[in-house]
N, C-alpha and C. Protein backbone atom coordinates (compact mmCIF):
# COMPACT_ATOMS: atom_id res chain seq x y z
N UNK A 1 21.69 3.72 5.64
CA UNK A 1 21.63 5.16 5.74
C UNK A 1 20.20 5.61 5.46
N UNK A 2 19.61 6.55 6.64
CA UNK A 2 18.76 7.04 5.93
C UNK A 2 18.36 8.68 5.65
N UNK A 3 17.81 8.90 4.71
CA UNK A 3 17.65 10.27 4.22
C UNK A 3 16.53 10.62 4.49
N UNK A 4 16.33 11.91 5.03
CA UNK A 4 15.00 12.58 5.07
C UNK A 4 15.08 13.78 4.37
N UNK A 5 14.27 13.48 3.32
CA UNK A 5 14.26 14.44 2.26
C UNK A 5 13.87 16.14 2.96
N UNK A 6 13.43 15.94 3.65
CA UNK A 6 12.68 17.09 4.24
C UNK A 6 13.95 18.11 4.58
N UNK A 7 14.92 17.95 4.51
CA UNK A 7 16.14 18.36 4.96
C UNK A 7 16.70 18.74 3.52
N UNK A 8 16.08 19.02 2.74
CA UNK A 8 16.67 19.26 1.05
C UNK A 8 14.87 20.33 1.05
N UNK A 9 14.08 20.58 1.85
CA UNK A 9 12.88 21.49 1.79
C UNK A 9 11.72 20.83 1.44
N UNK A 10 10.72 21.78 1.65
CA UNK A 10 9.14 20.75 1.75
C UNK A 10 8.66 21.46 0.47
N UNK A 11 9.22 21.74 -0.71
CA UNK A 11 8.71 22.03 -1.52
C UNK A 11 9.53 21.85 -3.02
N UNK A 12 9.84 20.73 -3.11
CA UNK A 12 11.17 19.94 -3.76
C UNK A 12 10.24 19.86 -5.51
N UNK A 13 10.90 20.68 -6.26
CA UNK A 13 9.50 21.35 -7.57
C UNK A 13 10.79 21.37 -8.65
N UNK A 14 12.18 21.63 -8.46
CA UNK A 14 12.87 21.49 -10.38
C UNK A 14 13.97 20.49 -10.05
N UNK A 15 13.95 20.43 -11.46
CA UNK A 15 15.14 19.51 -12.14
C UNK A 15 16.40 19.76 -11.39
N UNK A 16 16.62 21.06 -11.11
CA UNK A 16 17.76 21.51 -11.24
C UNK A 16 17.96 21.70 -9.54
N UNK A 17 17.14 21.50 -8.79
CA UNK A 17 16.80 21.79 -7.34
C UNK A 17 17.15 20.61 -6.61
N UNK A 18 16.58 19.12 -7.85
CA UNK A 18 16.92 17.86 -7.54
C UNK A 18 18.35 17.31 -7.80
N UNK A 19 19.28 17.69 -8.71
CA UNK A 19 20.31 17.90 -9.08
C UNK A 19 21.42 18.37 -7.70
N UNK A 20 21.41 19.73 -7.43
CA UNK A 20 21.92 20.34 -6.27
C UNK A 20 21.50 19.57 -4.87
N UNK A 21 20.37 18.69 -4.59
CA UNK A 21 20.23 17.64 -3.74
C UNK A 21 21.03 16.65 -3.63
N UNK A 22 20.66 16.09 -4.66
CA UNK A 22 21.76 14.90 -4.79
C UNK A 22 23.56 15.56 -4.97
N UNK A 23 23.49 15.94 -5.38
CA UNK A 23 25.08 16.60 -4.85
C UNK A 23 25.81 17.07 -3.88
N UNK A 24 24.48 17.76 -3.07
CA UNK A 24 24.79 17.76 -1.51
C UNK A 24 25.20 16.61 -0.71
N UNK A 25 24.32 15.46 -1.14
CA UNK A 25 24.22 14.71 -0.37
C UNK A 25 25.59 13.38 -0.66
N UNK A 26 25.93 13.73 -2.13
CA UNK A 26 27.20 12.88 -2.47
C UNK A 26 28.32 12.65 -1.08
N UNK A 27 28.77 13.64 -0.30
CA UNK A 27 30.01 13.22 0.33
C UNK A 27 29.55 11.93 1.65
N UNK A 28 27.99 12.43 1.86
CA UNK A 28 27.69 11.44 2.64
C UNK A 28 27.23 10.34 2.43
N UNK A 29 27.36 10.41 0.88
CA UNK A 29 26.93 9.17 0.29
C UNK A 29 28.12 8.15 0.08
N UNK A 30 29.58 8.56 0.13
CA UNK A 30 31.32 7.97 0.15
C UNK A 30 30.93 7.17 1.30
N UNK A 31 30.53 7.38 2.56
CA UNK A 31 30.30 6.53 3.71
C UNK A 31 29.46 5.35 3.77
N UNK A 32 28.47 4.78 2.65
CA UNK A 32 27.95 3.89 2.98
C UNK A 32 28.58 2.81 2.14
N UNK A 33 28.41 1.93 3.48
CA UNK A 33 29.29 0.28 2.41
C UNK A 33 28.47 -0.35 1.36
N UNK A 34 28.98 -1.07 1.26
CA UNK A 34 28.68 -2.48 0.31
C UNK A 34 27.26 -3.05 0.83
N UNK A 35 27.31 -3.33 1.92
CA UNK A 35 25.86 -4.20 2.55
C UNK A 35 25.01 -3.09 2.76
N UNK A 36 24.99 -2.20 2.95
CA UNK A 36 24.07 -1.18 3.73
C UNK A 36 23.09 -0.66 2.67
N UNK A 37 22.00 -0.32 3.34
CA UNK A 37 20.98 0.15 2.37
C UNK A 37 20.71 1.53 2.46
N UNK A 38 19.57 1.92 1.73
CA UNK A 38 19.98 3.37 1.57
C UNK A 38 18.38 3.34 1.82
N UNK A 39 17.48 4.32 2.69
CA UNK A 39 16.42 4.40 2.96
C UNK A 39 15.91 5.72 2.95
N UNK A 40 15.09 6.07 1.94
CA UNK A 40 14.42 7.06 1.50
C UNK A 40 13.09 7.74 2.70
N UNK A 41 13.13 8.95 3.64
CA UNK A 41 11.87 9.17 4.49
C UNK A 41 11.76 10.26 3.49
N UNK A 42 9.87 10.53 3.67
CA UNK A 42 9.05 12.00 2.81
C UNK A 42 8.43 12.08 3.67
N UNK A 43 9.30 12.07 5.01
CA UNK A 43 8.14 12.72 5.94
C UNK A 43 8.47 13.81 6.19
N UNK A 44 7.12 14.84 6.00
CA UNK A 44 7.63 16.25 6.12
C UNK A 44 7.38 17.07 4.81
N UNK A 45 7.28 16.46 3.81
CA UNK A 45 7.46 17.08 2.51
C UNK A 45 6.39 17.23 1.94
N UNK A 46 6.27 18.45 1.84
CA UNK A 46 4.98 19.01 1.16
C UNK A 46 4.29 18.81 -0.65
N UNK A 47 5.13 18.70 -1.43
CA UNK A 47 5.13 19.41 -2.91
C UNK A 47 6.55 18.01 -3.06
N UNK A 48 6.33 17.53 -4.01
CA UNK A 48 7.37 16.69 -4.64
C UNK A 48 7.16 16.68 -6.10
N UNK A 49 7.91 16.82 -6.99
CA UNK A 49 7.07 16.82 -8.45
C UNK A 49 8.19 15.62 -8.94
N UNK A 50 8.05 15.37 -9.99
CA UNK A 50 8.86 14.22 -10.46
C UNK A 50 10.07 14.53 -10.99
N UNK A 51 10.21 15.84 -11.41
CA UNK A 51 11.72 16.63 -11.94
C UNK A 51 12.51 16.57 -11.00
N UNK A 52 12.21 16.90 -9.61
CA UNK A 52 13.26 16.86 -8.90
C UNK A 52 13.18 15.33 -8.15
N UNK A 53 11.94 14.88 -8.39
CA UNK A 53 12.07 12.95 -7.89
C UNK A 53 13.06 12.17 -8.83
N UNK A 54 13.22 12.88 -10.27
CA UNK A 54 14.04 12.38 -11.11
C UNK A 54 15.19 12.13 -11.12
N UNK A 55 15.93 13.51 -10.56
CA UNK A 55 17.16 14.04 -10.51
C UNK A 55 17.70 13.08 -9.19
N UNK A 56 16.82 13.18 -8.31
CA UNK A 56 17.45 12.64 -7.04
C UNK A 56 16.87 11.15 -6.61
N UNK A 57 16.43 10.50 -6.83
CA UNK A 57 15.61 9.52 -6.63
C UNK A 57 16.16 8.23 -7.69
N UNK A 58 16.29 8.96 -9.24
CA UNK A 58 16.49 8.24 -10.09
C UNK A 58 18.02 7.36 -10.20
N UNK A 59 19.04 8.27 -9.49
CA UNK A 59 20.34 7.89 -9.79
C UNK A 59 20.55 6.97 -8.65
N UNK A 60 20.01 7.52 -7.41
CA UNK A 60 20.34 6.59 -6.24
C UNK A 60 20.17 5.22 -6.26
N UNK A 61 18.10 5.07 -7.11
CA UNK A 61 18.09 3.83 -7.30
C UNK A 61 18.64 2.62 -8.35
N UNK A 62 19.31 3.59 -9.27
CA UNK A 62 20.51 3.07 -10.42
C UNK A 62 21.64 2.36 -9.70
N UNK A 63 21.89 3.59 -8.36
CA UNK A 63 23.35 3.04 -7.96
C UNK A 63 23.29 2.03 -6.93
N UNK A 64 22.30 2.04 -6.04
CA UNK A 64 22.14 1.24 -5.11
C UNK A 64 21.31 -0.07 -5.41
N UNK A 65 20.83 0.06 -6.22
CA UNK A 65 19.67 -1.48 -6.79
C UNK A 65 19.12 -2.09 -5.97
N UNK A 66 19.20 -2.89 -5.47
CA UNK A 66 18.53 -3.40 -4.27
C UNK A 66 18.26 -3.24 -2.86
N UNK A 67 19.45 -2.38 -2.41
CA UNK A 67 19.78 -1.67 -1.58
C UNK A 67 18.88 -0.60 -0.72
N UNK A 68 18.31 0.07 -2.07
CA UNK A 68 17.72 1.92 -1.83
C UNK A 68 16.41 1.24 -1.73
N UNK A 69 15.46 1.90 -0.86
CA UNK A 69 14.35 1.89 -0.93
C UNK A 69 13.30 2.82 -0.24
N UNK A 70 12.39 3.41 -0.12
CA UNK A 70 11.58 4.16 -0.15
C UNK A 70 10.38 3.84 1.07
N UNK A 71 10.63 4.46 2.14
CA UNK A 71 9.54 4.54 2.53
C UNK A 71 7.94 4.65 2.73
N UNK A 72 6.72 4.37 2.85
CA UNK A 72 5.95 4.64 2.69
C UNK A 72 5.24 6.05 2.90
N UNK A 73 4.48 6.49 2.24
CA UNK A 73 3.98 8.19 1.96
C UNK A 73 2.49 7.97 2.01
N UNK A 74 1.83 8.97 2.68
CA UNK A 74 0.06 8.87 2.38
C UNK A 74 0.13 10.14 1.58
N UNK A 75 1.39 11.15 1.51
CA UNK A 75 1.19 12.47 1.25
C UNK A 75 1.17 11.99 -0.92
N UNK A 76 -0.53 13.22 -1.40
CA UNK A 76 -0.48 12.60 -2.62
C UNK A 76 0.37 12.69 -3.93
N UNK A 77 1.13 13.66 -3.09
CA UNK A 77 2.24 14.57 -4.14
C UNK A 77 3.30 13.34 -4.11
N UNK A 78 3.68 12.89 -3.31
CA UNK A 78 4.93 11.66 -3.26
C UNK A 78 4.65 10.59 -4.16
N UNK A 79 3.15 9.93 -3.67
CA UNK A 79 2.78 8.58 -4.35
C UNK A 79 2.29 9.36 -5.72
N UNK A 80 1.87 9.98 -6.33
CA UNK A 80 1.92 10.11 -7.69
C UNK A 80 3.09 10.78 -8.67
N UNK A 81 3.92 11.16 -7.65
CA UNK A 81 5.11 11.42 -7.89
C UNK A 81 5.99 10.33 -8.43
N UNK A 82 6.23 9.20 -7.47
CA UNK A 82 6.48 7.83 -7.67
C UNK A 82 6.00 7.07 -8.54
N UNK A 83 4.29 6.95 -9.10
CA UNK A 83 4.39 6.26 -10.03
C UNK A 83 4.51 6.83 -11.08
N UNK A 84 4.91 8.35 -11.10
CA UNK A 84 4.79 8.75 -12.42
C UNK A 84 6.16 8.17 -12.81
N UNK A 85 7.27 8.29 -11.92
CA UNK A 85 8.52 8.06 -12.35
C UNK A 85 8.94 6.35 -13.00
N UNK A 86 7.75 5.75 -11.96
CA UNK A 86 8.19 4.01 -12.59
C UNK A 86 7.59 4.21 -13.52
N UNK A 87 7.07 5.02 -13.94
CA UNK A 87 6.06 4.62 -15.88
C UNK A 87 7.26 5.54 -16.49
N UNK A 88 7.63 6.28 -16.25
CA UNK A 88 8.77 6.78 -17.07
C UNK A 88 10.07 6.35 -17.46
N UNK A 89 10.21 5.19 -16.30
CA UNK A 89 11.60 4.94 -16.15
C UNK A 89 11.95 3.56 -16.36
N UNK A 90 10.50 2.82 -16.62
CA UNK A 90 10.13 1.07 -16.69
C UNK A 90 10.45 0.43 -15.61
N UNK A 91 10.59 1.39 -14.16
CA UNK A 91 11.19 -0.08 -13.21
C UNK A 91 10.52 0.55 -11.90
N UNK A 92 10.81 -0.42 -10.81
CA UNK A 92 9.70 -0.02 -9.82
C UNK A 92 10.52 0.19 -8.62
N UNK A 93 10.59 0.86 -7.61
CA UNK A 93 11.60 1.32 -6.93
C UNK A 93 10.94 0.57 -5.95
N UNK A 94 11.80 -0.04 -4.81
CA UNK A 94 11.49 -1.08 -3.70
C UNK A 94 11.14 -0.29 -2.27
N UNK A 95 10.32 -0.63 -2.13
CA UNK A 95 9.70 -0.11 -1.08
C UNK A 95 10.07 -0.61 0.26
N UNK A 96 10.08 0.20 1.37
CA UNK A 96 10.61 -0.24 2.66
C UNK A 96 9.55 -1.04 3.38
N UNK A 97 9.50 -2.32 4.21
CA UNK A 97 8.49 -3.02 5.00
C UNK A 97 8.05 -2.46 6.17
C-alpha cells in the first residue's frame, strides 16, 4: 500500500493534525495483508514538523516493522523531520530502494 501524505495537506504542523491522519487512514489500513508493505510518498508536502511525523509515522512503523518504509525526500522539512524522530525514538525507519 502506498500513502501519499500529500492527501492529509502540504502543511502537516500538530500533534493532533497527525493523530486525525492516522485515523483517517485506519479503515484503509484493515485491507492490507500480512506480506504487503506499507510505503510512505512526501511528495507534495510542503511543512512536515515532527509532531505530526510522530503521531502518524511513529505508530505505523511500530505496527508494520519491516514492512513500512519511507520514501526518499530532497524536501528539508521531511529529512530533518525524520531524523529528528529516529533520535527521539532510538530506531531508524527503513527506507524505500
Amino acid at each position: 500500500m502506498k500513502i501519499e501524505i500529500k492527501k492529509f495537506g502540504t502543511l502537516l504542523t500538530s500533534r493532533q493534525l497527525g493523530k486525525e491522519a492516522l485515523a483517517a487512514l485506519e479503515p484503509s489500513l484493515r485491507n492490507v495483508s500480512e506480506k504487503e508493505g506499507v510505503l510512505i510518498d512526501f511528495d507534495g508536502t510542503m511543512t512536515f514538523s515532527p509532531a505530526w511525523g510522530d503521531e502518524f509515522l511513529t505508530p505505523l512503523a511500530k505496527r508494520y516493522g519491516d514492512r513500512f518504509k519511507l520514501m526518499k525526500s530532497d524536501n528539508p522539512s521531511v529529512v530533518a523531520t525524520i531524523e529528528i524522530l529516529e533520535e527521539a525514538n532510538n530506531f531508524k525507519f527503513n527506507r524505500a530502494e
